[in-house]
Structures are given as structure tokens and as C-alpha cells.
Protein backbone atom coordinates (compact mmCIF):
# COMPACT_ATOMS: atom_id res chain seq x y z
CA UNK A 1 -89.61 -44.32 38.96
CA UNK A 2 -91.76 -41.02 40.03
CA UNK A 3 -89.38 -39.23 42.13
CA UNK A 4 -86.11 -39.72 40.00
CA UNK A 5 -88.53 -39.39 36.82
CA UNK A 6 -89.92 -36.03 38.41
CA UNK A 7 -86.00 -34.71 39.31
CA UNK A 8 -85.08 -35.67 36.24
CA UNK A 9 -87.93 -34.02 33.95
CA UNK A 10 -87.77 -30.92 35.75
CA UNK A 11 -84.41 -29.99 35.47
CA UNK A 12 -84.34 -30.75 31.99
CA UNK A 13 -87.52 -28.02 31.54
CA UNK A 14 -85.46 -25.74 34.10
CA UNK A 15 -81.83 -26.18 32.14
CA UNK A 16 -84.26 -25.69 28.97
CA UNK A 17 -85.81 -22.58 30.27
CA UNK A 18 -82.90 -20.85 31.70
CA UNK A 19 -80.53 -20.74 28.37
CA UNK A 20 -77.85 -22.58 26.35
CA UNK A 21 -75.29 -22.84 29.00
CA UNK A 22 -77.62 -24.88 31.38
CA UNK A 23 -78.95 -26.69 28.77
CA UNK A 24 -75.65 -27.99 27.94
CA UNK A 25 -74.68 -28.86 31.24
CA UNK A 26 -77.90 -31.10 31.16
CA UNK A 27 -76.65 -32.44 28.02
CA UNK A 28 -73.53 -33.58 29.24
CA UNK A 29 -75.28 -34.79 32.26
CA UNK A 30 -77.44 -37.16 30.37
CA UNK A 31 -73.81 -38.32 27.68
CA UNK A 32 -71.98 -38.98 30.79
CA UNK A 33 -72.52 -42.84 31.72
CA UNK A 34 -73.53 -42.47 34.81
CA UNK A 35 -76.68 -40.39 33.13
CA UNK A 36 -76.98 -42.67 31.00
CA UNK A 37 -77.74 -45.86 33.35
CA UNK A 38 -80.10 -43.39 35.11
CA UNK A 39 -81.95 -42.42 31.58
CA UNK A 40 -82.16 -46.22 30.68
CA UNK A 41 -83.27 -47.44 34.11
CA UNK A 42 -86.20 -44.81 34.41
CA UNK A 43 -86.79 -46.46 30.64
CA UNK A 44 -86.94 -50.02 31.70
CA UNK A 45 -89.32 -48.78 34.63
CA UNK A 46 -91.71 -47.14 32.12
CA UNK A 47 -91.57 -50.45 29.77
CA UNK A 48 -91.82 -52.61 32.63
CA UNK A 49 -94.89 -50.43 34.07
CA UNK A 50 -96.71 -50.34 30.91
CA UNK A 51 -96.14 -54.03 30.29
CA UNK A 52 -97.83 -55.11 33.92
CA UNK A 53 -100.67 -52.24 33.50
CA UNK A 54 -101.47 -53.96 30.22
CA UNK A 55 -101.52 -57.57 31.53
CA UNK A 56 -103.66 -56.59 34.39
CA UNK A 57 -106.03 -55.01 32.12
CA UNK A 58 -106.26 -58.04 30.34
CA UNK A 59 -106.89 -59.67 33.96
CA UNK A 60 -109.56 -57.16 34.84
CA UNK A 61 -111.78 -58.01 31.81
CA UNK A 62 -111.18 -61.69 33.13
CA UNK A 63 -108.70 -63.73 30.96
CA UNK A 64 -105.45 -65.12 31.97
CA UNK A 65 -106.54 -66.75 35.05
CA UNK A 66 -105.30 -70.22 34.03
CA UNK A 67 -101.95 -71.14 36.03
CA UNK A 68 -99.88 -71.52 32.59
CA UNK A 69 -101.71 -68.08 30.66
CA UNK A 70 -100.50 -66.20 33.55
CA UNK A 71 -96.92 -67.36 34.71
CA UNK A 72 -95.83 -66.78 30.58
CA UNK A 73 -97.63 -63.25 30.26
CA UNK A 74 -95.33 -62.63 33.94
CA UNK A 75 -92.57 -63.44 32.15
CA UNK A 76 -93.70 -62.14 28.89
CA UNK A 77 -94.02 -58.71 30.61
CA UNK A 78 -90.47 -58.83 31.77
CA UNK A 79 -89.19 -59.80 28.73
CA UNK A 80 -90.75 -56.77 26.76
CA UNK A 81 -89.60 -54.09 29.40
CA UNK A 82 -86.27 -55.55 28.46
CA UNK A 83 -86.59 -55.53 24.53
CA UNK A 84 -88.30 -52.26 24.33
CA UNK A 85 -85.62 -50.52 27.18
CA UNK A 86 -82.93 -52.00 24.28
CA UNK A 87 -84.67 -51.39 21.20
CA UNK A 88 -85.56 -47.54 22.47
CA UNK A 89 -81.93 -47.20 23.37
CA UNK A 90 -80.37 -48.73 20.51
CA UNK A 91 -82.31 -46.25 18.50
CA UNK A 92 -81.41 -43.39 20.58
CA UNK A 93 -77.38 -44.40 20.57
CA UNK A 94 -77.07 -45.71 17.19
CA UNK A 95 -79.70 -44.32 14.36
CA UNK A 96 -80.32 -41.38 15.97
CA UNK A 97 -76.72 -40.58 17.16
């Protein structure tokens, strides 16, 4: 998620930074579908990231121990870097689009 996050960031700053014709190339980049399963992959990473972080903070201040608490907030935090990767991308394709 770092490195192709990293690649990615940076040479939308550098296509931002260098002038409308790079720019657009990034743009068409990021349309084509290829781009697009990159853009929503590094997504789901982020949502699935910030889903574990948060259920291991709730394990560092010592709940969810019990066998059944934490196998369904496991699966709970799979299931929101799933629903958040779809709701952020249904936005993105079809209100904001």
C-alpha cells in the first residue's frame, strides 16, 4: 500500500506541478480501468488499514479478548474496508461524476 501509494501520490503532485498537459495524462491514467483497479485497491488498503488499527486500539485498552468479540470485529473489519472502498467509489463514479 506504501510504495504504490507513494508512486502514485507523487506523480500526481509532479503531473500537477509541471502543467496541463501532464496533468491530463494523469487524468486519463487514473479514467483508464486499469487506473482505476489500482485507485480502488490502494482504497480498500487504506479502509482495511484503518479498520484493523482501530480494532487493535480497542484491543490495546483491553476489550475484545473474548473468542466470539474478536472473531466478529475480524470480520467486522473486513467487511467495512469493503463497504467504505464501495461507498467512497460509488460517490466518486456516480454523484460526483
Amino acid at each position: 500500500m506504501a510504495t504504490v501509494g507513494v508512486l502514485v501520490l507523487t506523480w500526481w503532485l509532479v503531473a500537477a506541478a509541471t502543467g496541463q498537459e501532464s496533468y491530463d495524462y494523469f487524468l486519463g491514467w487514473a479514467k483508464h480501468p486499469l487506473g482505476q483497479l489500482v485507485l480502488i485497491g490502494l482504497s480498500w488498503a487504506f479502509f482495511q488499514h484503518l479498520g484493523s488499527g482501530l480494532r487493535h486500539f480497542v484491543l490495546d485498552v483491553g476489550a475484545g479478548y473474548e473468542l466470539n468479540t474478536n472473531r466478529f470485529w475480524a470480520r467486522a473489519t473486513f467487511v467495512f474496508g469493503v463497504v467504505m472502498t464501495a461507498a467512497l467509489w460509488g460517490y466518486l463514479l456516480f454523484v460526483k461524476g
